[in-house]
N, C-alpha and C. Protein backbone atom coordinates (compact mmCIF):
# COMPACT_ATOMS: atom_id res chain seq x y z
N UNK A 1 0.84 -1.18 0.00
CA UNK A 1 0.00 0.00 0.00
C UNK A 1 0.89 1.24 0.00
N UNK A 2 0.08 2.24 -0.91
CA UNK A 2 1.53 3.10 -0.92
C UNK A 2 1.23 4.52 0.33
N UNK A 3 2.16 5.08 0.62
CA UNK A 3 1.60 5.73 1.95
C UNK A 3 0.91 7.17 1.43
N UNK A 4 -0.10 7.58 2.26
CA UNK A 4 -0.74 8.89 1.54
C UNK A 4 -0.04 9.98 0.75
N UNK A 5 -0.60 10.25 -0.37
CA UNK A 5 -0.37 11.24 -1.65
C UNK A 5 0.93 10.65 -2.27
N UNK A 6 1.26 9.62 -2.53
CA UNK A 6 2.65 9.30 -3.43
C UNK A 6 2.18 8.02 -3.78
N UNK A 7 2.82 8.27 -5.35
CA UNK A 7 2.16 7.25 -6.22
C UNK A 7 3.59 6.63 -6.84
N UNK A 8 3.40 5.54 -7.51
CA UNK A 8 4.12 4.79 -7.70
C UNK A 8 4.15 4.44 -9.54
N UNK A 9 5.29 4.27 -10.54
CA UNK A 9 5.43 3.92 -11.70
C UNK A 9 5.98 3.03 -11.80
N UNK A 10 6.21 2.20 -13.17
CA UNK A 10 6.95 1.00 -13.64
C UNK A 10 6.93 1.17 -15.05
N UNK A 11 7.56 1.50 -15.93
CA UNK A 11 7.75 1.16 -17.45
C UNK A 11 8.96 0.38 -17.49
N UNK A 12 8.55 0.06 -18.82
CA UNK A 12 10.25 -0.64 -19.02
C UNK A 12 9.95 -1.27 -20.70
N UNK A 13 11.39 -1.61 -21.10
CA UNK A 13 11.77 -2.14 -22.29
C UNK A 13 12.44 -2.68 -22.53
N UNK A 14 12.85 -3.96 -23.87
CA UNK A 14 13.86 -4.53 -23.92
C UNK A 14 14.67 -4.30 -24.82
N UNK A 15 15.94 -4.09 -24.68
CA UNK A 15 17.10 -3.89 -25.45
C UNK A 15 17.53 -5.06 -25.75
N UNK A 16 18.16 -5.45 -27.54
CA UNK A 16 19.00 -5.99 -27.98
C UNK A 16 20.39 -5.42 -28.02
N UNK A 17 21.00 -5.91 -26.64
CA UNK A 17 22.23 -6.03 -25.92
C UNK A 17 22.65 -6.49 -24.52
N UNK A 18 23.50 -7.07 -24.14
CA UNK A 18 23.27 -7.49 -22.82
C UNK A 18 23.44 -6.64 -21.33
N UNK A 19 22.99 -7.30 -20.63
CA UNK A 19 22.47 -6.28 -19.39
C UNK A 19 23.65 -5.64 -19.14
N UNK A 20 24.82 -5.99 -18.51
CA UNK A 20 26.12 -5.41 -18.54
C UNK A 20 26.34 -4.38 -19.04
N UNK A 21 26.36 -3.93 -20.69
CA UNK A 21 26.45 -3.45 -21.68
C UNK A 21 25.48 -2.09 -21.04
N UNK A 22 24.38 -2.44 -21.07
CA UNK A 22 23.00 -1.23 -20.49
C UNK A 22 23.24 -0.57 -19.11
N UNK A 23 23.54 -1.87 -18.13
CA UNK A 23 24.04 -1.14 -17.33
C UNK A 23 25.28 -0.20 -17.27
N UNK A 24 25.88 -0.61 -17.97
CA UNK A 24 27.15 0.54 -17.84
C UNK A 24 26.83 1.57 -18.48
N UNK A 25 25.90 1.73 -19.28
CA UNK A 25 25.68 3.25 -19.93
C UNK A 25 24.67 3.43 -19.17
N UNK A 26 24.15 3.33 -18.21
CA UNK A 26 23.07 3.81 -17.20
C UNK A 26 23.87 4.45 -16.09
N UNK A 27 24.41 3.33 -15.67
CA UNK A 27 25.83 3.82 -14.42
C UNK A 27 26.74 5.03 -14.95
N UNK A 28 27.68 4.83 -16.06
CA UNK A 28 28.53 5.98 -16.34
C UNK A 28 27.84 7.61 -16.75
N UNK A 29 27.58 8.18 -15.92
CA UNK A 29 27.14 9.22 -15.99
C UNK A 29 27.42 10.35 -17.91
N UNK A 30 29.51 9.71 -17.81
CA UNK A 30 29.66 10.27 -18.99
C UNK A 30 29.11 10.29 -20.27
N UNK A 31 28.12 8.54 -19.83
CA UNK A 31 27.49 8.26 -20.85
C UNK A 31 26.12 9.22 -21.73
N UNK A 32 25.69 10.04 -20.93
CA UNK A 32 24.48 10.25 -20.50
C UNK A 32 24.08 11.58 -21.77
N UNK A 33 24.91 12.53 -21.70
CA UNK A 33 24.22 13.35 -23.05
C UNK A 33 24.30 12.47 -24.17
N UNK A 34 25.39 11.62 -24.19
CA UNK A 34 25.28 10.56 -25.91
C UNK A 34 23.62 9.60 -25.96
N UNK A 35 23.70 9.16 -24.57
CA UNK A 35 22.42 8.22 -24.41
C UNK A 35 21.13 8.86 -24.12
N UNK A 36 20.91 10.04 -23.56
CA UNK A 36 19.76 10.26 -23.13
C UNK A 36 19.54 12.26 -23.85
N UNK A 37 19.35 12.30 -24.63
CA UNK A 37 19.40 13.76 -25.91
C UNK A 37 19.09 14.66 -25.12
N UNK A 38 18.19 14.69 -24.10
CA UNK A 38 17.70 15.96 -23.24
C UNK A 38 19.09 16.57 -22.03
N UNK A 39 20.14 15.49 -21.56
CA UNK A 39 21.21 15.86 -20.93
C UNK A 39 22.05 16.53 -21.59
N UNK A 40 22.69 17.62 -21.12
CA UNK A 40 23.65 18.46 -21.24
C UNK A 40 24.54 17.93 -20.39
N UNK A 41 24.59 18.13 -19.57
CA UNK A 41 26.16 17.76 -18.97
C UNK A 41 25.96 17.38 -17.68
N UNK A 42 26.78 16.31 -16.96
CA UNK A 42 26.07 15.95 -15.72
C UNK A 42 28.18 16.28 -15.41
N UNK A 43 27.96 16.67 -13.84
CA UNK A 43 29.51 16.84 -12.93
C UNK A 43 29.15 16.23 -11.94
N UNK A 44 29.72 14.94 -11.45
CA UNK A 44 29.68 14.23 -9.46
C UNK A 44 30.58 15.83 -8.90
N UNK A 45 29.47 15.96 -7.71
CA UNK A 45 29.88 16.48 -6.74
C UNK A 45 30.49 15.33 -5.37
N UNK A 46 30.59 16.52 -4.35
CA UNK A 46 31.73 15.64 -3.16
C UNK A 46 30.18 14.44 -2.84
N UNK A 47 30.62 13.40 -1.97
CA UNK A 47 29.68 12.89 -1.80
C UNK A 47 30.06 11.71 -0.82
N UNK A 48 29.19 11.38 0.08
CA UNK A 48 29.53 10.39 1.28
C UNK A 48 30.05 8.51 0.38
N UNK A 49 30.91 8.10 1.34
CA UNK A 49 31.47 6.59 1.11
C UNK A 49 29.99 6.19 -0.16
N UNK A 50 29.72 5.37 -0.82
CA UNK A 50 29.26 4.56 -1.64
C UNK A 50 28.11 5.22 -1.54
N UNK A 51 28.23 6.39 -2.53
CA UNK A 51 26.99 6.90 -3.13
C UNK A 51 27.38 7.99 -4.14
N UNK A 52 26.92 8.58 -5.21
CA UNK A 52 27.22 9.81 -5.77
C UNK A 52 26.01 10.94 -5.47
N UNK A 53 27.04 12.17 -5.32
CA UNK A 53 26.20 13.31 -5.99
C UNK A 53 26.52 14.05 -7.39
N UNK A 54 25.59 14.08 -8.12
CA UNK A 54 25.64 14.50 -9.47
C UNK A 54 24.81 16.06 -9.55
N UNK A 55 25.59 16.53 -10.18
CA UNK A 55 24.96 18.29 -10.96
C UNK A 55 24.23 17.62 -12.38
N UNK A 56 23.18 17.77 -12.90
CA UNK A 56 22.96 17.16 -14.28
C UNK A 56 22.33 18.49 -14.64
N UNK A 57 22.87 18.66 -15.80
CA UNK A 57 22.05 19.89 -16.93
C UNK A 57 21.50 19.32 -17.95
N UNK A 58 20.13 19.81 -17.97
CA UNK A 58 19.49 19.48 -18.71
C UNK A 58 18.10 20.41 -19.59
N UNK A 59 17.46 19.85 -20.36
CA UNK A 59 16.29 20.84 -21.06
C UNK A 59 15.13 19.88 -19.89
N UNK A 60 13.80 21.38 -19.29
CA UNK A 60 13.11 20.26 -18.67
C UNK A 60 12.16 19.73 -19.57
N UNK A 61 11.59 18.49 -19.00
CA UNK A 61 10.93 17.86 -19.92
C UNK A 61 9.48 17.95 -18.69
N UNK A 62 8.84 17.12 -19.72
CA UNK A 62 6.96 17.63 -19.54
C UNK A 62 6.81 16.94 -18.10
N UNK A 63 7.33 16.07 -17.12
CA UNK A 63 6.94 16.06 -15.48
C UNK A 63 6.69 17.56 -14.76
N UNK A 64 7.77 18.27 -15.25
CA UNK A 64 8.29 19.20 -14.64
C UNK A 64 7.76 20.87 -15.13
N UNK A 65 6.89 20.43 -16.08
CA UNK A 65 5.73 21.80 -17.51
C UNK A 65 6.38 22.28 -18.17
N UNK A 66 7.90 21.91 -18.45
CA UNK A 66 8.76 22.18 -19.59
C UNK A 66 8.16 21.84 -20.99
N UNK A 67 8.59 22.16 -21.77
CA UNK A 67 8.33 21.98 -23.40
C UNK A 67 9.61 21.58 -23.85
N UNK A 68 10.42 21.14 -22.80
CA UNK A 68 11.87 20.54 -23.76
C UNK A 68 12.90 21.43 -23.86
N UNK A 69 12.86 22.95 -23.75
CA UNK A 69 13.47 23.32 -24.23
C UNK A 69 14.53 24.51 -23.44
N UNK A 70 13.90 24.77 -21.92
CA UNK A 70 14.23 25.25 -20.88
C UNK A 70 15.62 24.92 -20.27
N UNK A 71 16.26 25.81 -20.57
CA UNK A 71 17.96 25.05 -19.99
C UNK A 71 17.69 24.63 -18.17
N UNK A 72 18.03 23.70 -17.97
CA UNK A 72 17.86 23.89 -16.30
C UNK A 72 19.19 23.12 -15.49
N UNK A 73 19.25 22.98 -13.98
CA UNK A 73 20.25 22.29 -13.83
C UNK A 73 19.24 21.56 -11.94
N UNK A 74 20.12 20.47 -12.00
CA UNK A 74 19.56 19.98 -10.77
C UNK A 74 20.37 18.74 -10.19
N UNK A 75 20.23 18.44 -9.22
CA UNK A 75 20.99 17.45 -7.62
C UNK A 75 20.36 16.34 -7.94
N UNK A 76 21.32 15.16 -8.17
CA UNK A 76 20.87 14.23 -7.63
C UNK A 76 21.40 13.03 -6.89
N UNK A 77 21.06 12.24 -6.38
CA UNK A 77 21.67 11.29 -5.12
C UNK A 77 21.69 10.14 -6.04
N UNK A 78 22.73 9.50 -6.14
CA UNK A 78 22.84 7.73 -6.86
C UNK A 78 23.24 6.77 -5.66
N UNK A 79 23.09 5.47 -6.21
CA UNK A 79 23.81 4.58 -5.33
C UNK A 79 23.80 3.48 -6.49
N UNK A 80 24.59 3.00 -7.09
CA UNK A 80 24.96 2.09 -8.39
C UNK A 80 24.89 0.73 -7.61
N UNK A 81 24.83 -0.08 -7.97
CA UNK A 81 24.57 -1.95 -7.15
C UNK A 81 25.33 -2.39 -8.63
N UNK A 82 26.12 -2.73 -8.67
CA UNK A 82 26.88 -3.04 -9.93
C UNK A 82 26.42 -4.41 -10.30
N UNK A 83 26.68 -5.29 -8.91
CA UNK A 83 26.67 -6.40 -9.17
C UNK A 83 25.03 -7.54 -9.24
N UNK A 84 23.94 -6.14 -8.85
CA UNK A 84 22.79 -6.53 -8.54
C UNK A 84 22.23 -5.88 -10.58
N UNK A 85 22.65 -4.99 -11.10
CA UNK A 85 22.96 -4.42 -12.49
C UNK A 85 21.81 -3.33 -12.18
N UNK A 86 21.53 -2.45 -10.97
CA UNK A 86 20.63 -1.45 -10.41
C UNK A 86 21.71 -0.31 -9.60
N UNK A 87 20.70 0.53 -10.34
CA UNK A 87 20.85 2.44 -9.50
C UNK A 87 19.51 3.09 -9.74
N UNK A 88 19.72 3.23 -7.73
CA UNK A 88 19.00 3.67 -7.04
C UNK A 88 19.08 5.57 -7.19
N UNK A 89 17.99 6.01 -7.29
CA UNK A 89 18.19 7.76 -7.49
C UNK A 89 16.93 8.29 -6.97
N UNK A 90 17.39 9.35 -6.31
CA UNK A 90 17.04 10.39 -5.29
C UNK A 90 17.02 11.52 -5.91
N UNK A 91 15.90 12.94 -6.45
CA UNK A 91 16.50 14.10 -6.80
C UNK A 91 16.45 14.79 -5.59
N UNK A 92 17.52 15.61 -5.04
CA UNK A 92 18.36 16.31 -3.99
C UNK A 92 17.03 17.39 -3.39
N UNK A 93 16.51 18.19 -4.52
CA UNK A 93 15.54 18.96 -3.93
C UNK A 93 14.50 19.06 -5.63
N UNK A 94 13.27 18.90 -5.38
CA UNK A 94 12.25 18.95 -6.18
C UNK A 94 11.47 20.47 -6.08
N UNK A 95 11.36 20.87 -7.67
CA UNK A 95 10.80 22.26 -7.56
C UNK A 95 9.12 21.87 -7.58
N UNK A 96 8.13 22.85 -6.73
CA UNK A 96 7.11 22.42 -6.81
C UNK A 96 6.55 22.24 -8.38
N UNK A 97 5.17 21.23 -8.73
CA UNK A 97 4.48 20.81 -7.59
C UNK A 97 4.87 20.13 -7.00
N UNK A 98 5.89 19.06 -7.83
CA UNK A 98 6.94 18.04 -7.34
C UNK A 98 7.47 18.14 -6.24
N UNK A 99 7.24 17.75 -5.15
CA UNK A 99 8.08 17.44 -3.62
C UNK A 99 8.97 16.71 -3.31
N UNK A 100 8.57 15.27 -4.11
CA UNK A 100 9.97 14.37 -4.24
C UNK A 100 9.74 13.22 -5.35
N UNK A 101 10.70 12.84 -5.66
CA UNK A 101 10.79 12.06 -6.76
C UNK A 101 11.81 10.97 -6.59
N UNK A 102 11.99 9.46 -7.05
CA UNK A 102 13.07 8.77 -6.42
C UNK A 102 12.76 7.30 -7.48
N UNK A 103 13.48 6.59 -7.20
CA UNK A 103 13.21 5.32 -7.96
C UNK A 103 14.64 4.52 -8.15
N UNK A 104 14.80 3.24 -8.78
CA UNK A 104 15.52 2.86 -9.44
C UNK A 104 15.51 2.66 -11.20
N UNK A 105 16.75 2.40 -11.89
CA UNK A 105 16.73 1.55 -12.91
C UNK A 105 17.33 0.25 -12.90
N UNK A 106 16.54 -0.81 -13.61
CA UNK A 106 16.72 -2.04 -13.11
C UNK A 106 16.90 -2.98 -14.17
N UNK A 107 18.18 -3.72 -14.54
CA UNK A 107 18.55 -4.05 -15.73
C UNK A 107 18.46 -5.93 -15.54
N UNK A 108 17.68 -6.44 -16.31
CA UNK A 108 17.77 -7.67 -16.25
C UNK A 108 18.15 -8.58 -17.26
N UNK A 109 19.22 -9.30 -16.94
CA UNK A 109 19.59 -10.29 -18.82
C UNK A 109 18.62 -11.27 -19.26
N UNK A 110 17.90 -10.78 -20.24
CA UNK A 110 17.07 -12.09 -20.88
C UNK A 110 17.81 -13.49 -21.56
N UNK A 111 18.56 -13.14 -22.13
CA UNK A 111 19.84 -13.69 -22.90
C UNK A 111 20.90 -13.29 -22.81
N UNK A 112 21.73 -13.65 -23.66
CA UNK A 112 23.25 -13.34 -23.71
C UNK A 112 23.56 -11.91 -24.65
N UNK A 113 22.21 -11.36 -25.02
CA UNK A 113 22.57 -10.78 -25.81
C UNK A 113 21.17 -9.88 -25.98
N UNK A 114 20.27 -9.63 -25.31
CA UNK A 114 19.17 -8.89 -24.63
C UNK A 114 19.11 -8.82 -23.25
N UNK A 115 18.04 -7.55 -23.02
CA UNK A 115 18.05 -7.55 -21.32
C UNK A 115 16.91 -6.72 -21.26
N UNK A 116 16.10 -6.72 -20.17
CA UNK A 116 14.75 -6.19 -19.98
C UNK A 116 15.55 -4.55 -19.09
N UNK A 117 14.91 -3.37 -19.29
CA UNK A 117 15.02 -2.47 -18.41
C UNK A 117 13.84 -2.00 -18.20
N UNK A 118 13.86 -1.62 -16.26
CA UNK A 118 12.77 -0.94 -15.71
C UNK A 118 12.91 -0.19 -15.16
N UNK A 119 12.55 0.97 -15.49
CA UNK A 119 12.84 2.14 -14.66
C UNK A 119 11.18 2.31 -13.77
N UNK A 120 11.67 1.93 -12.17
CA UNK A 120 10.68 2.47 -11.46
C UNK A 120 11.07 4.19 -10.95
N UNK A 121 9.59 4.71 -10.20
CA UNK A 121 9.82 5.84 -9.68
C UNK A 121 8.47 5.86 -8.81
N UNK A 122 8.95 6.88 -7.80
CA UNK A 122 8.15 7.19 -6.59
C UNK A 122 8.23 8.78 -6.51
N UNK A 123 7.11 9.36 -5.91
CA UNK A 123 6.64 10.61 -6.39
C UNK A 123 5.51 11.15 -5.64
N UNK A 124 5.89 12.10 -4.64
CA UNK A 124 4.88 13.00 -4.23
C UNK A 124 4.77 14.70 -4.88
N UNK A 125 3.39 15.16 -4.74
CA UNK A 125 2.78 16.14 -4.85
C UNK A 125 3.38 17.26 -3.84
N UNK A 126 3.84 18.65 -4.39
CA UNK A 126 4.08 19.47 -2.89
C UNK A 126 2.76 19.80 -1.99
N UNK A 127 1.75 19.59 -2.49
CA UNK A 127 0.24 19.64 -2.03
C UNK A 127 -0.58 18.56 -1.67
N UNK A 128 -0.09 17.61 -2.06
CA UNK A 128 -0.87 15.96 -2.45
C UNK A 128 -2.11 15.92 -2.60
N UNK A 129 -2.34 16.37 -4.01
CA UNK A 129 -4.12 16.94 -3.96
C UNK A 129 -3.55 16.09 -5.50
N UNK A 130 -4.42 15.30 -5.31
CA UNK A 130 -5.32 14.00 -6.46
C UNK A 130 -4.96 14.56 -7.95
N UNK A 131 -5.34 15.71 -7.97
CA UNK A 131 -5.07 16.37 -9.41
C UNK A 131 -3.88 16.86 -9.63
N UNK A 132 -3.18 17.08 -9.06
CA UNK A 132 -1.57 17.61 -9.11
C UNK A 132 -1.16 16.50 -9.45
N UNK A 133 -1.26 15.27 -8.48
CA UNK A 133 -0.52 14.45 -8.74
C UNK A 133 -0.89 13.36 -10.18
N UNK A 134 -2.32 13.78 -10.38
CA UNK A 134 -2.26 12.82 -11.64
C UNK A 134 -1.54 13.29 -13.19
N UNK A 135 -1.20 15.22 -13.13
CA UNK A 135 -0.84 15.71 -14.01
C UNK A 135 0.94 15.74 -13.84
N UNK A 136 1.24 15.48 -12.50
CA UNK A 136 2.96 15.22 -12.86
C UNK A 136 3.35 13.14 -12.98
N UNK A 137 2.01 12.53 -12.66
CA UNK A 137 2.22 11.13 -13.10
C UNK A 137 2.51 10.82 -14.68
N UNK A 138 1.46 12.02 -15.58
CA UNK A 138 1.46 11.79 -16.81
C UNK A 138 2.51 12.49 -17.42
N UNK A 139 3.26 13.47 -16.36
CA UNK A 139 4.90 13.37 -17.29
C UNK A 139 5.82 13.11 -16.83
N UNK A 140 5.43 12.55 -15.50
CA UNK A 140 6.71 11.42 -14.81
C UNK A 140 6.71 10.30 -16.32
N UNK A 141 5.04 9.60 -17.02
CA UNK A 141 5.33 8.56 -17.95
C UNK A 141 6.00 9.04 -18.45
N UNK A 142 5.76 10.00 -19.65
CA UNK A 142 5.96 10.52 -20.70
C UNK A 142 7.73 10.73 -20.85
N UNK A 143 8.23 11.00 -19.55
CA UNK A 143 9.45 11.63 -19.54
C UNK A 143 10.09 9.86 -19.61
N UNK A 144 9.35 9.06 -18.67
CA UNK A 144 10.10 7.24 -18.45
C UNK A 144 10.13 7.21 -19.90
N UNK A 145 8.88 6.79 -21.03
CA UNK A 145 8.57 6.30 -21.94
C UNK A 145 9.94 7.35 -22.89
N UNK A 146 9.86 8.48 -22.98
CA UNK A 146 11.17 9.17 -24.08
C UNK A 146 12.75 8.41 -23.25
N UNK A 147 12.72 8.25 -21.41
CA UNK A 147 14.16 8.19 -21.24
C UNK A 147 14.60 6.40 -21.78
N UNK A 148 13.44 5.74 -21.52
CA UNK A 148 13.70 4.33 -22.44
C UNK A 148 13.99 4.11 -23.56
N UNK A 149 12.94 4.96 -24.50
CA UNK A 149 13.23 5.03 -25.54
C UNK A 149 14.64 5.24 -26.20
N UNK A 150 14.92 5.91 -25.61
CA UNK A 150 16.10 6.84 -26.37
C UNK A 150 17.69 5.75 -25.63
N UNK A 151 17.57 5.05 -24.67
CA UNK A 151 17.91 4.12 -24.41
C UNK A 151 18.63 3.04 -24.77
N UNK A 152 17.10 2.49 -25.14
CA UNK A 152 17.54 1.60 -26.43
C UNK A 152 17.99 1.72 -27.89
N UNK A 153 17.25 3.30 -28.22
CA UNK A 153 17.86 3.43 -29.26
C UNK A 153 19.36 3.63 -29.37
N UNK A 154 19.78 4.24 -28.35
CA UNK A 154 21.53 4.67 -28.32
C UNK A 154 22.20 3.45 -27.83
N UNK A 155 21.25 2.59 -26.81
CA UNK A 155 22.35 1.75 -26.55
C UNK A 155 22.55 0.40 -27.95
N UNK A 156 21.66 0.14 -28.19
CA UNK A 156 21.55 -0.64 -29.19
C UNK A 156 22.48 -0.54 -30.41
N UNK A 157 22.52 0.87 -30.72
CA UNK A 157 23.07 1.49 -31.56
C UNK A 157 24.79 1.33 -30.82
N UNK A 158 25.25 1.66 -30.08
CA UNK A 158 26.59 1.22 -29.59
C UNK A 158 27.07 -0.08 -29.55
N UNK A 159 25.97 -0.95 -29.15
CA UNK A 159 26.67 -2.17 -29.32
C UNK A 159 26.48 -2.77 -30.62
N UNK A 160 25.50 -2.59 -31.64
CA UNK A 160 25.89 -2.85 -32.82
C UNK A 160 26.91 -2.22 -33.50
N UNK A 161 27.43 -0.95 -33.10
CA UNK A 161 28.53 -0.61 -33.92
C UNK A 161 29.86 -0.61 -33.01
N UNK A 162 31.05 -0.85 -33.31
CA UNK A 162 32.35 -1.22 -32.50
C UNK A 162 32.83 -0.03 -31.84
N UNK A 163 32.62 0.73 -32.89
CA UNK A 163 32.93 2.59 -32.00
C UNK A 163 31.81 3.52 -32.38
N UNK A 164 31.08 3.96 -30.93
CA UNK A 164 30.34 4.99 -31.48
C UNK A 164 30.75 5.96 -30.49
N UNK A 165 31.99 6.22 -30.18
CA UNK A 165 32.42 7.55 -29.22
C UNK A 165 32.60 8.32 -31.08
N UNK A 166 32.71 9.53 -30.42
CA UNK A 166 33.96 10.77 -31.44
C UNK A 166 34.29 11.75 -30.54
N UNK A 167 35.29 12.49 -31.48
CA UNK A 167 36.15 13.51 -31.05
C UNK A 167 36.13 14.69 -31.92
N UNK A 168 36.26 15.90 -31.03
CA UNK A 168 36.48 16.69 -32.92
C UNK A 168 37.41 18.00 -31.89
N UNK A 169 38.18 18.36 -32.66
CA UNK A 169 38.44 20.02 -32.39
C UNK A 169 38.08 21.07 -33.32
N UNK A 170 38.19 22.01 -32.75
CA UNK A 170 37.40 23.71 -33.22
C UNK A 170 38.33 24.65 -32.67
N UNK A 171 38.99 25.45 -34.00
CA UNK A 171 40.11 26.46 -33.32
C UNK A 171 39.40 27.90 -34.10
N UNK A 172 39.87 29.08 -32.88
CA UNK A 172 38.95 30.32 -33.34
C UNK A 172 40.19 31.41 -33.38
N UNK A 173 40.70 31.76 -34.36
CA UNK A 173 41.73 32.57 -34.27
C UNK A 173 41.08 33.26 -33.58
N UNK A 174 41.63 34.52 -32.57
CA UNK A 174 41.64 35.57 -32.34
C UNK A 174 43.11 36.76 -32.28
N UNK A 175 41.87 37.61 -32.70
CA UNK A 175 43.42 39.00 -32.60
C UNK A 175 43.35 39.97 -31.25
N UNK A 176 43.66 39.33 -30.32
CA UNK A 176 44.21 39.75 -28.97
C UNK A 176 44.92 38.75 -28.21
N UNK A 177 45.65 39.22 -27.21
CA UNK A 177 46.08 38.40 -25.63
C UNK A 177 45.34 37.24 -25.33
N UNK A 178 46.58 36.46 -24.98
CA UNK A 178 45.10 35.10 -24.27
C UNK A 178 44.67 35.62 -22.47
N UNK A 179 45.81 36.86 -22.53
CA UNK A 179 45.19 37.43 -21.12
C UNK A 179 43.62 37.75 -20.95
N UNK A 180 43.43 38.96 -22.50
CA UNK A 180 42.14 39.50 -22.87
C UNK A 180 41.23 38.52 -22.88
N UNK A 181 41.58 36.87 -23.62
CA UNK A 181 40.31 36.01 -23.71
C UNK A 181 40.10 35.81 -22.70
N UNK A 182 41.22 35.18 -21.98
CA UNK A 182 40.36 34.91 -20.68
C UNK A 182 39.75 35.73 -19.69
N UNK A 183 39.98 36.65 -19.80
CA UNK A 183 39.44 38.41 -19.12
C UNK A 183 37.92 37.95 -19.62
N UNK A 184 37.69 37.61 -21.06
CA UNK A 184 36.50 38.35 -21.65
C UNK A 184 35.65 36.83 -20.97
């Protein structure tokens, strides 16, 4: 039974690749603007024995009444289970209506070469009034259903191809001091 005003999710999907494989691009944070399109840039902050804190930048998406396109940045708490192929996540502080938000992702091997993922989540209202919470449930989905998606599409896409990192450089002449650039 879930305790008053917080509701509970489960989606999930299966990837052709093995759990290992998923989990590590779930776990490696670096992974995360290549795998998940709405991240900008995630930095671990300091953080107690066996857990992370992460800075993640991102565009908000529709839980949160974004349209996608809102630069934002926000806290969050991990705890990776490597060997269980689960991370546990906490966001640090929730802007209303959102009060709190939390869950795992949960990677299971079907085969040697597929694996089921479920991303649960848990979720109160800053009000816990019935209607708040049924309009941030429908983009708590919405946001699960795009972060799966995109998931499988990237991870899939990595392990069918042998290298999908790159690299590039970009040089900008300028006519001043590198004192001045970095001044400016």
């Amino acid at each position: 039974m879930n305790p008053a005003g917080v509701r509970r999710s489960a989606h999930e999907t299966t990837v052709a690749a093995p759990a290992a494989t998923v989990h590590r691009l779930i776990s490696e944070v670096e992974n995360w603007p290549r795998t998940f399109p709405a991240t900008v840039h995630v930095a671990h902050e300091e953080a107690p024995e066996g857990e992370q804190r992460l800075r993640v930048w991102d565009t908000a998406g529709p839980a949160e009444g974004g349209d996608g396109g809102v630069p934002r940045s926000w806290g969050l708490r991990r705890i990776v289970q490597d060997a269980e192929l689960r991370v546990n996540f906490e966001l640090l502080a929730a802007d209303p209506p959102l009060a709190s938000l939390g869950g795992a992702w949960l990677v299971e091997p079907l085969d040697e070469n597929s694996s089921r993922v479920r991303l649960l989540q848990e979720f109160r209202a800053a009000d816990d009034d019935p209607a708040t919470l049924d309009r941030i449930a429908d983009g708590v989905a919405r946001d699960a259903v795009a972060q799966l998606a995109a998931l499988k599409e990237n991870v899939e896409l990595a392990h069918a191809t042998a290298d999908v990192t790159f690299s590039f450089e970009d040089s900008v002449h300028i006519d001043g001091s590198a004192k001045d650039v970095y001044a400016f």
